[in-house]
C-alpha atoms as a PDB file:
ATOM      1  CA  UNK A   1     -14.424   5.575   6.924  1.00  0.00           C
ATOM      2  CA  UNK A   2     -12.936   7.688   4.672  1.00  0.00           C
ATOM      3  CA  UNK A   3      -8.957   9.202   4.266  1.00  0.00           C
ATOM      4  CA  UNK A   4      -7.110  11.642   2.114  1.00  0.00           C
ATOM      5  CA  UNK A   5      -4.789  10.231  -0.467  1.00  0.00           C
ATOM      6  CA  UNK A   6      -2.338   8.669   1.631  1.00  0.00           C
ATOM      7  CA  UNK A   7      -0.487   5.945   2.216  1.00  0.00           C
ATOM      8  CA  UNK A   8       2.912   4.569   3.749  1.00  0.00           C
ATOM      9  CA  UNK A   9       3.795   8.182   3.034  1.00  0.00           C
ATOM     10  CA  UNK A  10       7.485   8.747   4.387  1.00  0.00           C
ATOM     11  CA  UNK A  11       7.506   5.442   5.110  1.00  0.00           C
ATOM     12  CA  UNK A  12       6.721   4.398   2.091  1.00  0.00           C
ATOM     13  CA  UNK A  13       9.928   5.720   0.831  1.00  0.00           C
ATOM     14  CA  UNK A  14      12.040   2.975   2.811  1.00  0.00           C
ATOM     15  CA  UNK A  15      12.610  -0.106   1.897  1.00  0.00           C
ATOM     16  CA  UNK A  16      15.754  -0.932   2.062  1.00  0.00           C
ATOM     17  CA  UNK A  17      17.112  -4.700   1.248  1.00  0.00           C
ATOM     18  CA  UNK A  18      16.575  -7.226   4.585  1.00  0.00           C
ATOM     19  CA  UNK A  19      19.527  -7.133   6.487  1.00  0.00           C
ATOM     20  CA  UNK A  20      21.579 -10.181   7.528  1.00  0.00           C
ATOM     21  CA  UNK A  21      19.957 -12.639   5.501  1.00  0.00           C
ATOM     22  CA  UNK A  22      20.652 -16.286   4.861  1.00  0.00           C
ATOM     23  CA  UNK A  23      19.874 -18.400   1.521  1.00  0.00           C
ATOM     24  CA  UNK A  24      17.192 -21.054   1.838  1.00  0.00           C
ATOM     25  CA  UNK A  25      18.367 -24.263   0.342  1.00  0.00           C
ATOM     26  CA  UNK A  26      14.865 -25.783  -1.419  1.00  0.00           C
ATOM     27  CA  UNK A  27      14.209 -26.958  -5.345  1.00  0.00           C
ATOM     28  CA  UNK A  28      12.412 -24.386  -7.197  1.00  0.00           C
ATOM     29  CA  UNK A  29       9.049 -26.577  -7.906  1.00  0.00           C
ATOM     30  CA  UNK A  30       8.909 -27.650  -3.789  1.00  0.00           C
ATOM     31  CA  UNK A  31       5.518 -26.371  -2.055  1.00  0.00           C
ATOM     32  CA  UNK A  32       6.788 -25.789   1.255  1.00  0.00           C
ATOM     33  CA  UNK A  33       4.505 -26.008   4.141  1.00  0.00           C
ATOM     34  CA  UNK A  34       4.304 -23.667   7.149  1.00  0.00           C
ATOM     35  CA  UNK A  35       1.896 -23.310  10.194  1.00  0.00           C
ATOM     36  CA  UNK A  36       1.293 -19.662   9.955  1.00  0.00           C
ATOM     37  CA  UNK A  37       1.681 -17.129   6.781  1.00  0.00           C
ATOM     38  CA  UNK A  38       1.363 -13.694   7.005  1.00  0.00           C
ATOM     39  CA  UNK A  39       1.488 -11.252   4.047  1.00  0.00           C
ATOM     40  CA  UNK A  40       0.445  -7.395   3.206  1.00  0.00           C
ATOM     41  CA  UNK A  41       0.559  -5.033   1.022  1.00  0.00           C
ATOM     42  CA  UNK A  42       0.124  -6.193  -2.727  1.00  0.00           C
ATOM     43  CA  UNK A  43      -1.752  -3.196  -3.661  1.00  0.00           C
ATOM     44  CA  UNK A  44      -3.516  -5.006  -6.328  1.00  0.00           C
ATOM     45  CA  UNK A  45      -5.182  -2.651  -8.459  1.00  0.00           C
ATOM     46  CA  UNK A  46      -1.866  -1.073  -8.702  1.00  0.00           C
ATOM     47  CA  UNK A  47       0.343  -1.087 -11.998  1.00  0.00           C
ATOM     48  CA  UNK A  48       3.329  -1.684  -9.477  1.00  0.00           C
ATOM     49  CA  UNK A  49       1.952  -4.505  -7.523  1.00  0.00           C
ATOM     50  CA  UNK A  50       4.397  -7.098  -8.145  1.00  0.00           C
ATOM     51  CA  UNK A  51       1.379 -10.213  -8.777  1.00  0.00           C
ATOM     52  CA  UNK A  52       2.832 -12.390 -10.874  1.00  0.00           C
ATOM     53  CA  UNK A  53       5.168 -13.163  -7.958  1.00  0.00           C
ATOM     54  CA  UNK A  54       3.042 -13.201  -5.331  1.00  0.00           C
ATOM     55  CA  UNK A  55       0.886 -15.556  -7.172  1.00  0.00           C
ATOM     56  CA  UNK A  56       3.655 -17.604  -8.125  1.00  0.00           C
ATOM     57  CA  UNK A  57       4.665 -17.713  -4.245  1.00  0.00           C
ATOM     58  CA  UNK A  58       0.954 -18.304  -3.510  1.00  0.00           C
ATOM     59  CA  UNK A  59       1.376 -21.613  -5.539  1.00  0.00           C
ATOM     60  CA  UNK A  60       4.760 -22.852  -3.894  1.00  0.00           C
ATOM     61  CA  UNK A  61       4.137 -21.864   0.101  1.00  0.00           C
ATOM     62  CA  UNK A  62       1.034 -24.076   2.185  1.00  0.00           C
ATOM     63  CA  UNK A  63      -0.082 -23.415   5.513  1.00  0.00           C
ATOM     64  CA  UNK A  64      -2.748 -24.004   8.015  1.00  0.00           C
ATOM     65  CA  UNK A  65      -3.504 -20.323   8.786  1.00  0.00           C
ATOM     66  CA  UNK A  66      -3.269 -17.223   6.658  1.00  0.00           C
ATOM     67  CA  UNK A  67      -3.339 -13.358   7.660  1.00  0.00           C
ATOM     68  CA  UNK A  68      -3.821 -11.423   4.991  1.00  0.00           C
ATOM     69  CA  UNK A  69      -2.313  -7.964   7.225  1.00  0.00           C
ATOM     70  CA  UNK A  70      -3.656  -5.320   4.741  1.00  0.00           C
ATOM     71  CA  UNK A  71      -4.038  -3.276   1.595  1.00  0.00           C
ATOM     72  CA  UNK A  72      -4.419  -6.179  -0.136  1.00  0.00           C
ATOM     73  CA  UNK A  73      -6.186  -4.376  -2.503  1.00  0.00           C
ATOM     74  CA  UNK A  74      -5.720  -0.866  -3.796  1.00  0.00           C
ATOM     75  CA  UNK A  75      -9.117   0.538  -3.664  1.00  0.00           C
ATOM     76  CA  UNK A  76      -7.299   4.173  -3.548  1.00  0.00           C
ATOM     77  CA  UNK A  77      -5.636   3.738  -6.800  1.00  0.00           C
ATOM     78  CA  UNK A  78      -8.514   1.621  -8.473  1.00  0.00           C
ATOM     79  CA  UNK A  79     -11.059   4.978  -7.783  1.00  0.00           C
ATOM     80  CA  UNK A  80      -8.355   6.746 -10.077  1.00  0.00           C
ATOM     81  CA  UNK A  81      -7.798   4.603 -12.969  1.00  0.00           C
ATOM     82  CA  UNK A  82      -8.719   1.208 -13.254  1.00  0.00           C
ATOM     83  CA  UNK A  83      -6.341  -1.419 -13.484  1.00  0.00           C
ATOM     84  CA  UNK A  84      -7.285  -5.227 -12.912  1.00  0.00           C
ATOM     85  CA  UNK A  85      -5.291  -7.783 -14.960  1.00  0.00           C
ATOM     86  CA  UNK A  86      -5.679 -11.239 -14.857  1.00  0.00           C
ATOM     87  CA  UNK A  87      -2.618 -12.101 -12.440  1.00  0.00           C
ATOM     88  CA  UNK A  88      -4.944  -9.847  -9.618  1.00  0.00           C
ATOM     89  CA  UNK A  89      -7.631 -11.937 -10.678  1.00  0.00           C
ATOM     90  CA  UNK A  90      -6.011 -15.179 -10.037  1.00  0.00           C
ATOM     91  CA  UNK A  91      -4.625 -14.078  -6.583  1.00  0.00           C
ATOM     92  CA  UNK A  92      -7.790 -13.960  -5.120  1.00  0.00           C
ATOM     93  CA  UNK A  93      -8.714 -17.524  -6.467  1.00  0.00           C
ATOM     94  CA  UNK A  94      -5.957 -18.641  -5.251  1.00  0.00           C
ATOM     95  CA  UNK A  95      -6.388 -17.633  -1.869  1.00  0.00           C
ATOM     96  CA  UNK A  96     -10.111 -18.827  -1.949  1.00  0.00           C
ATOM     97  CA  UNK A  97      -8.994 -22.229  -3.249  1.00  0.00           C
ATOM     98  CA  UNK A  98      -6.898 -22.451  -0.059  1.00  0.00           C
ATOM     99  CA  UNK A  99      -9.566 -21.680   2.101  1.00  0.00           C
ATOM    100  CA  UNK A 100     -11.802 -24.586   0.095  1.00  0.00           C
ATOM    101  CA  UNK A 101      -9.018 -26.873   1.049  1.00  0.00           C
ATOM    102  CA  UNK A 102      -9.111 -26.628   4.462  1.00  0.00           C
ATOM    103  CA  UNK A 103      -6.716 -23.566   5.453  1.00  0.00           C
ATOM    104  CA  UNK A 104      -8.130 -20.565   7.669  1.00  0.00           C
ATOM    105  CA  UNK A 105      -7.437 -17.492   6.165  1.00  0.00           C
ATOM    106  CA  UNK A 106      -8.069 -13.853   7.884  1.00  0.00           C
ATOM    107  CA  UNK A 107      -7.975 -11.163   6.427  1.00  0.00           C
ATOM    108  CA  UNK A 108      -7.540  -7.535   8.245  1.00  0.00           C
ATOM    109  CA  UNK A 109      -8.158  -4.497   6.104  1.00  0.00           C
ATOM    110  CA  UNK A 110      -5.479  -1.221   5.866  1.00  0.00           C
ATOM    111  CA  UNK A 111      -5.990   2.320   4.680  1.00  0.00           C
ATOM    112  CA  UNK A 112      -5.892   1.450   0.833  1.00  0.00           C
ATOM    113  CA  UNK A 113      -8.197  -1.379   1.808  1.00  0.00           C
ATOM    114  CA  UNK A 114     -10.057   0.831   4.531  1.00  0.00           C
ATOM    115  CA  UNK A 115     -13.988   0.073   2.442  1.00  0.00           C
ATOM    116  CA  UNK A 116     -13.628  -3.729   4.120  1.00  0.00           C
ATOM    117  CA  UNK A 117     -13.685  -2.292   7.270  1.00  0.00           C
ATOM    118  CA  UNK A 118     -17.134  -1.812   7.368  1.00  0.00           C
ATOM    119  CA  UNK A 119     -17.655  -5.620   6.688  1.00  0.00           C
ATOM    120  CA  UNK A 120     -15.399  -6.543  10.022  1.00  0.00           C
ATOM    121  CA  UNK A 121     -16.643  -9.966  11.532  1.00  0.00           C
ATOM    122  CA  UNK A 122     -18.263 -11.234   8.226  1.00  0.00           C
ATOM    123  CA  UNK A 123     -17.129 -14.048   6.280  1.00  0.00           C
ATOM    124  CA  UNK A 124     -16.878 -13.867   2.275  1.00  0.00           C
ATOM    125  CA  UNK A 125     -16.118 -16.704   0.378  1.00  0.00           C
ATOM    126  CA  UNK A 126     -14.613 -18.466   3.684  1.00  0.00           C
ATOM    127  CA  UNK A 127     -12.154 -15.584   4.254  1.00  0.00           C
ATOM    128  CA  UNK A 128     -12.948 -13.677   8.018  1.00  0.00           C
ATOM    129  CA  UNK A 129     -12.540 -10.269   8.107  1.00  0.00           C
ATOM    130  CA  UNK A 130     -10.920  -8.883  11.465  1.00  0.00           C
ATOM    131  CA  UNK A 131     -10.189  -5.508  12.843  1.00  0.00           C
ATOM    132  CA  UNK A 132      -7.199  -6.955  14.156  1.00  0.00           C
ATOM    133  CA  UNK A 133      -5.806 -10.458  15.688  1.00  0.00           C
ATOM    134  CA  UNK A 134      -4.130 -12.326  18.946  1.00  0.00           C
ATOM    135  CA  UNK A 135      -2.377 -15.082  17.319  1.00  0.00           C
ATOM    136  CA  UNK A 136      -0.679 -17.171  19.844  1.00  0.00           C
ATOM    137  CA  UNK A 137       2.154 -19.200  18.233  1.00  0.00           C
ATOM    138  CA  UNK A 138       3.572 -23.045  18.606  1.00  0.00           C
ATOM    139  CA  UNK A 139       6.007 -22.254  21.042  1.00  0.00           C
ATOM    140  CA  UNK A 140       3.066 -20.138  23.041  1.00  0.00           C
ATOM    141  CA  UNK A 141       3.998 -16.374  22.255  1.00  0.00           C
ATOM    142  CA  UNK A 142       1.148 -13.845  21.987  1.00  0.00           C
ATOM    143  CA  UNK A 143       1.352 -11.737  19.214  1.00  0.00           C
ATOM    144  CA  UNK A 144      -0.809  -8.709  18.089  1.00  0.00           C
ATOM    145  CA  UNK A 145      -1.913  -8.497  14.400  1.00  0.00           C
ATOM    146  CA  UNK A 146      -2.610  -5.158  12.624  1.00  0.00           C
ATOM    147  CA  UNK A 147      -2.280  -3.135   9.240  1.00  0.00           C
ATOM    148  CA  UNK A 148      -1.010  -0.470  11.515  1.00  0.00           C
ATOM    149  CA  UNK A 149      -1.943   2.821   9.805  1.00  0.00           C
ATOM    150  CA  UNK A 150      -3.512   3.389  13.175  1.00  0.00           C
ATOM    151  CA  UNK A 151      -0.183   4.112  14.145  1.00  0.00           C
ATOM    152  CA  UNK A 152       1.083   6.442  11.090  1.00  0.00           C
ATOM    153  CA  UNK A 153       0.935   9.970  12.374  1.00  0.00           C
ATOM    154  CA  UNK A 154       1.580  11.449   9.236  1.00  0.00           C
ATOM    155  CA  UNK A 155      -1.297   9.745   7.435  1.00  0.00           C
ATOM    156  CA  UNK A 156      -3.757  11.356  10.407  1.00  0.00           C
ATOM    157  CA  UNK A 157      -1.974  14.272  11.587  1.00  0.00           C
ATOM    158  CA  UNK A 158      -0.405  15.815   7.859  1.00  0.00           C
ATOM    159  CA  UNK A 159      -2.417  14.215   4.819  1.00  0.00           C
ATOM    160  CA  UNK A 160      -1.245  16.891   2.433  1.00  0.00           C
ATOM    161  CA  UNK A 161       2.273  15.164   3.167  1.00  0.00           C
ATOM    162  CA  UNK A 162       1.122  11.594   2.982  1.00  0.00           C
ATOM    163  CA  UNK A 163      -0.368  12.668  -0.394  1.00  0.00           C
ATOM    164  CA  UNK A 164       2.839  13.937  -1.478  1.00  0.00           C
ATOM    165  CA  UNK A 165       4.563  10.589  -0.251  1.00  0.00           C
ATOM    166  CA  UNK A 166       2.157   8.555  -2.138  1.00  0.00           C
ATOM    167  CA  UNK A 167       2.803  10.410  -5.662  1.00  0.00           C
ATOM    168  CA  UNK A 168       6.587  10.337  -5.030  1.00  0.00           C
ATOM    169  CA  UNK A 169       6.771   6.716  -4.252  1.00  0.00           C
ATOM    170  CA  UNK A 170       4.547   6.182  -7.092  1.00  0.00           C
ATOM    171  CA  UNK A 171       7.070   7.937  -9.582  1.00  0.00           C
ATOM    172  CA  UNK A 172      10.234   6.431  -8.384  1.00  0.00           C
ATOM    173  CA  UNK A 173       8.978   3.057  -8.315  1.00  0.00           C
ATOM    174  CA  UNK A 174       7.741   4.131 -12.504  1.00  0.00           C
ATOM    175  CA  UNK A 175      10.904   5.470 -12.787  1.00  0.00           C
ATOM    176  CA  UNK A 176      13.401   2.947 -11.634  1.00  0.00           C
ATOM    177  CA  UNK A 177      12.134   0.009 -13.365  1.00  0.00           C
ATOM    178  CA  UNK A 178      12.200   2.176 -16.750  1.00  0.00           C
ATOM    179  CA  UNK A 179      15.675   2.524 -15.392  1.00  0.00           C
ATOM    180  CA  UNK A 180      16.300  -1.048 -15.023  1.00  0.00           C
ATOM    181  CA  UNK A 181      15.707  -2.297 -18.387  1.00  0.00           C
ATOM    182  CA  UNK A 182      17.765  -0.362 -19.402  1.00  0.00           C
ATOM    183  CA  UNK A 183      20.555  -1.432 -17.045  1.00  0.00           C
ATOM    184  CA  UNK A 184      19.297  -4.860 -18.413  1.00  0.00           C
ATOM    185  CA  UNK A 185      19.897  -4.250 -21.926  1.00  0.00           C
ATOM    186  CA  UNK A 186      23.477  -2.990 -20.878  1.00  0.00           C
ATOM    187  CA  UNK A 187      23.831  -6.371 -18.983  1.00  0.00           C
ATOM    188  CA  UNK A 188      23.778  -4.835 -15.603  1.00  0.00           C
ATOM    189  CA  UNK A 189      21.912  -6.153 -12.680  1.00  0.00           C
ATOM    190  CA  UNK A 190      18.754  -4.809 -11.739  1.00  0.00           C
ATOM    191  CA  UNK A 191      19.288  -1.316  -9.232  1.00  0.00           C
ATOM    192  CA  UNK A 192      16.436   0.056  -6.830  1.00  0.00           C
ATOM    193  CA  UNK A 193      16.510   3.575  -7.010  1.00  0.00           C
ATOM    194  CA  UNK A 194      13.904   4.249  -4.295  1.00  0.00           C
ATOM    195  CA  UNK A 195      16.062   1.916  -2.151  1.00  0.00           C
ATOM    196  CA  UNK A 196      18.860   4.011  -3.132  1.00  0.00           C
ATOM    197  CA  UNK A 197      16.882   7.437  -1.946  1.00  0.00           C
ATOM    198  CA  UNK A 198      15.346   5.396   1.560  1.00  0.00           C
ATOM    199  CA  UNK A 199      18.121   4.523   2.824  1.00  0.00           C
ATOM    200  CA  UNK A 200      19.892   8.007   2.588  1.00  0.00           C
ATOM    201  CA  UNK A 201      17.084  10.405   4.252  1.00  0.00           C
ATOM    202  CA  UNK A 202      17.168  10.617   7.969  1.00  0.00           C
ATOM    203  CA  UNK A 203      13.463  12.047   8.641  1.00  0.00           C
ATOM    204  CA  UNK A 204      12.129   9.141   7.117  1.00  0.00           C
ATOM    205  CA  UNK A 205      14.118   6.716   9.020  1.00  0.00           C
ATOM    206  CA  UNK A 206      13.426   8.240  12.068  1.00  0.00           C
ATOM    207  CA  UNK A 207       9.697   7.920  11.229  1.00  0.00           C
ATOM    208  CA  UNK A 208       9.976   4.809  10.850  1.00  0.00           C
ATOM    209  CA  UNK A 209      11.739   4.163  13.928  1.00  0.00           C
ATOM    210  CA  UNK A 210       9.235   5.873  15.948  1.00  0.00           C
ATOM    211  CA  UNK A 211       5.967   4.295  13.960  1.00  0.00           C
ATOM    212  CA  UNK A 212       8.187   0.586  15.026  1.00  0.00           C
ATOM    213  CA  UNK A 213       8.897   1.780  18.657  1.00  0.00           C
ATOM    214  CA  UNK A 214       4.778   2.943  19.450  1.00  0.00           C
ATOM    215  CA  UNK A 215       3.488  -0.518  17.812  1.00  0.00           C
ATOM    216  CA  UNK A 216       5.838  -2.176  20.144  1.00  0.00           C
ATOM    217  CA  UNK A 217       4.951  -0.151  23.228  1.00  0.00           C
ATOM    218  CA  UNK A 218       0.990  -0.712  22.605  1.00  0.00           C
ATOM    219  CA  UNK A 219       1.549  -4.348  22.139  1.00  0.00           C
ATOM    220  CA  UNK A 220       2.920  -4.351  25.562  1.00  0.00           C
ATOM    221  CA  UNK A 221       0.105  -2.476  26.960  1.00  0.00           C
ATOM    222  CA  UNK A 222      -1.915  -5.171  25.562  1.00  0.00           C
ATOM    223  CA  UNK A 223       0.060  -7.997  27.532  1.00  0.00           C
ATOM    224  CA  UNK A 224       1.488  -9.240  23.737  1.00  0.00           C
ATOM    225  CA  UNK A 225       4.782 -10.694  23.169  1.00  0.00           C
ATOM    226  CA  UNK A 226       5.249  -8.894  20.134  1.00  0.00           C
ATOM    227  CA  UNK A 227       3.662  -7.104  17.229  1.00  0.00           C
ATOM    228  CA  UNK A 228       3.053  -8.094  13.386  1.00  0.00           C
ATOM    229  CA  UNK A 229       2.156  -5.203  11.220  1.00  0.00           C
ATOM    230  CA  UNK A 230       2.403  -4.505   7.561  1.00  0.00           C
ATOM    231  CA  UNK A 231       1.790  -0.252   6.150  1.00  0.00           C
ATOM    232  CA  UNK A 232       5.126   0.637   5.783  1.00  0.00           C
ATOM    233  CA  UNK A 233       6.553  -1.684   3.677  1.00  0.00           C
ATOM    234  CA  UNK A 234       9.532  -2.313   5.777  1.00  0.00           C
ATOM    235  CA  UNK A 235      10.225  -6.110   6.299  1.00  0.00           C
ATOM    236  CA  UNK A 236      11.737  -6.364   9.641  1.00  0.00           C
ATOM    237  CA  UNK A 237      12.376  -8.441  12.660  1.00  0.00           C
ATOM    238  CA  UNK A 238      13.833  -6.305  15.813  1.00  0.00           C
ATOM    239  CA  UNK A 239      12.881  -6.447  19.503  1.00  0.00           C
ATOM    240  CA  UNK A 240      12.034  -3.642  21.430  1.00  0.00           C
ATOM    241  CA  UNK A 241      12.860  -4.103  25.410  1.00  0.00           C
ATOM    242  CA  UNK A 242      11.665  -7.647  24.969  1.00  0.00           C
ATOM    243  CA  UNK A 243       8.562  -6.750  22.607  1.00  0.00           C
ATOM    244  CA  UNK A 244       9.284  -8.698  19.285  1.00  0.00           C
ATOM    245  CA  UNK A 245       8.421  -6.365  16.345  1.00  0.00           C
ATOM    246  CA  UNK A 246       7.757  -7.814  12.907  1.00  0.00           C
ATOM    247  CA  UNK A 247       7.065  -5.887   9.628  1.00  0.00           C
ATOM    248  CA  UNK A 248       5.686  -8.211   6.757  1.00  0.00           C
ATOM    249  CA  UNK A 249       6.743  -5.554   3.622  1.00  0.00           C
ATOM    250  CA  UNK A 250       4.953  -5.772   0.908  1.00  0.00           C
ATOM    251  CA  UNK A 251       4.760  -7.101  -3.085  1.00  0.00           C
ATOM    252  CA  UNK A 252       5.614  -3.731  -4.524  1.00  0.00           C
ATOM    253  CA  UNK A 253       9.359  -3.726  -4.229  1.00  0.00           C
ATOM    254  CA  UNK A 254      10.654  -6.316  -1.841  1.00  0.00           C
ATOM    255  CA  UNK A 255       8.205  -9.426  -1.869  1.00  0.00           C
ATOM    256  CA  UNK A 256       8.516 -10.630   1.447  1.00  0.00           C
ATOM    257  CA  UNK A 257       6.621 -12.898   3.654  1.00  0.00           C
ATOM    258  CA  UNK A 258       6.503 -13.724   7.199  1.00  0.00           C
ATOM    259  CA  UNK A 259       5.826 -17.256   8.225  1.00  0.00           C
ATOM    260  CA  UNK A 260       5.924 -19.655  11.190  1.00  0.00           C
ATOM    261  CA  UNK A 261       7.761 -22.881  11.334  1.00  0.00           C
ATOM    262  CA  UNK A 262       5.800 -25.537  13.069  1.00  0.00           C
ATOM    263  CA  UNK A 263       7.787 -25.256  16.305  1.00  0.00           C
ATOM    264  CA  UNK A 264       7.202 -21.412  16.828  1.00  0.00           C
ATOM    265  CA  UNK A 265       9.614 -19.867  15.063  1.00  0.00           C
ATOM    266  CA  UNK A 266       9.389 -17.205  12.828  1.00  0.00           C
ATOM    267  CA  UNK A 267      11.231 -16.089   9.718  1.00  0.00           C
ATOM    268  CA  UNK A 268      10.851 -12.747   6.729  1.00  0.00           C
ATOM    269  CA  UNK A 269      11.027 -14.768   3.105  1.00  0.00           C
ATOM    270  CA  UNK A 270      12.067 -12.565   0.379  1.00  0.00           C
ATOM    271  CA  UNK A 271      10.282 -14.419  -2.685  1.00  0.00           C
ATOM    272  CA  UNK A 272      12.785 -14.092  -5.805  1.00  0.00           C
ATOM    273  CA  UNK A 273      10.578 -16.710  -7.925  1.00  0.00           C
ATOM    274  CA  UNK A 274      12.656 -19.781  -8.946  1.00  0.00           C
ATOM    275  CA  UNK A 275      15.761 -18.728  -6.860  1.00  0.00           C
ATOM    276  CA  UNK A 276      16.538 -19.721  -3.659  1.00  0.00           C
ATOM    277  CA  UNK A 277      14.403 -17.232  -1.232  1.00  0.00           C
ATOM    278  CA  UNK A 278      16.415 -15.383   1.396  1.00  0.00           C
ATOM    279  CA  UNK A 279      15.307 -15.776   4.860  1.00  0.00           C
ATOM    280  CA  UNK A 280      15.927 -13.092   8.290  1.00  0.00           C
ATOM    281  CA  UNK A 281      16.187 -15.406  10.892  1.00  0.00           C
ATOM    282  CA  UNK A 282      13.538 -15.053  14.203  1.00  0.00           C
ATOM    283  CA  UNK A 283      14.632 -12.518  16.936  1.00  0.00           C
END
């Protein structure tokens, strides 16, 4: 299977801070422990994947069942240049080491990610790879599990665009961080300039709206409670006519994680590293 350049493409472009969150009150060196973890889009292979913090999150969160929801790896940006440091290296350990002590992990495959599809129902190294999931949660809610590119009209309807989304998002991520050691120097906080641009263009937020309303209206067609997705990187918890929609984000920009307490509930974890993590409560 086989795509143009694309990827989150408009949607890529928002990624705005998670709204209404709460600080989580935990020491810095605890491993916390959670029934369910779901994470996507860490585009390793990637200059911008953000590893180092995703393995460092890796090493402080535990659970009993892992979904790895997508683009995982960057196989789009490894064909251009190759780029595999030792922090990508470890990630993958990492996540096999869990598997070796007793946790199930699943992974589903994206669009950047889209050459594991043709390995869907095999096992490597312990890890399962599915086209997509049913997890049913502690508390007995069905919820459907997918990248969701499926659902990205302007990755299969207007490549030339998602193309054009990709490179942008590429350059402003580049751009911003050159940006922000600067600011750093100056003693200013760190500033997200694609945030900055996301937040203020309307096409893109309606995309993203529609792309959240569809995933929601199939998962009710399927007889699910609600939807978990990644693509977009968007982390998000919202509920559509009684459909719960979550969004996992990504390890780009925002870090983010969703997990599953042991009585059902479910939570987005922005991973800051030795800070407290801020947490969007469950709809």
């Amino acid at each position: 299977m086989t795509h143009n350049p694309t990827t989150e493409t408009l949607a890529a472009l928002i990624q705005p801070p998670v709204q209404g969150a709460e600080a989580a009150v935990a020491s810095p060196h605890e491993t916390r422990r959670y029934r369910t973890i779901w994470i996507s889009d860490a585009h390793l292979g990637w200059r911008a994947s953000q590893a180092d913090r995703l393995l460092d999150f890796l090493k402080r969160h535990d659970a009993d069942h892992w979904y790895l929801v997508g683009d995982m790896v960057d196989g789009w940006m490894l064909k251009r240049t190759w780029h595999w440091p030792q922090s990508h290296n470890d990630i993958v350990q990492k996540l096999l080491r869990k598997v070796r002590k007793g946790a199930r992990v699943d992974y589903i495959p994206g669009n950047h990610d889209e050459f594991l599809r043709d390995f869907i129902g095999h096992q490597f190294g312990g890890v399962t790879l599915l086209r997509d999931a049913l997890h049913t949660t502690a508390d007995g809610r069905k919820l459907w599990v997918l990248h969701g590119d499926e659902f990205d009209s302007i990755v299969h309807y207007a490549p030339w665009l998602a193309f054009l989304g990709n490179n942008g998002y590429d350059a402003m991520i580049l751009l911003g961080r050159q940006l922000n050691r600067l600011r750093r120097g100056l003693g200013r906080p760190d500033w997200s300039l694609s945030a900055y641009v996301k937040q203020r263009v309307k096409n893109i937020i309606k995309f993203v709206t529609d792309y959240e309303q569809a995933l929601a209206r199939e998962a009710r067609k399927r007889g699910a409670d609600g939807v978990i997705c990644g693509h977009i990187h968007k982390a998000e918890i919202r509920e559509f006519e009684g459909i719960a929609y979550y969004n996992t984000g990504d390890w780009v920009e925002s870090c983010t994680a969703l997990v599953e307490h042991f009585d059902g509930r479910l939570e987005i974890i922005r991973w800051q590293g030795a800070a407290a993590p801020a947490t969007l409560p469950s709809v």
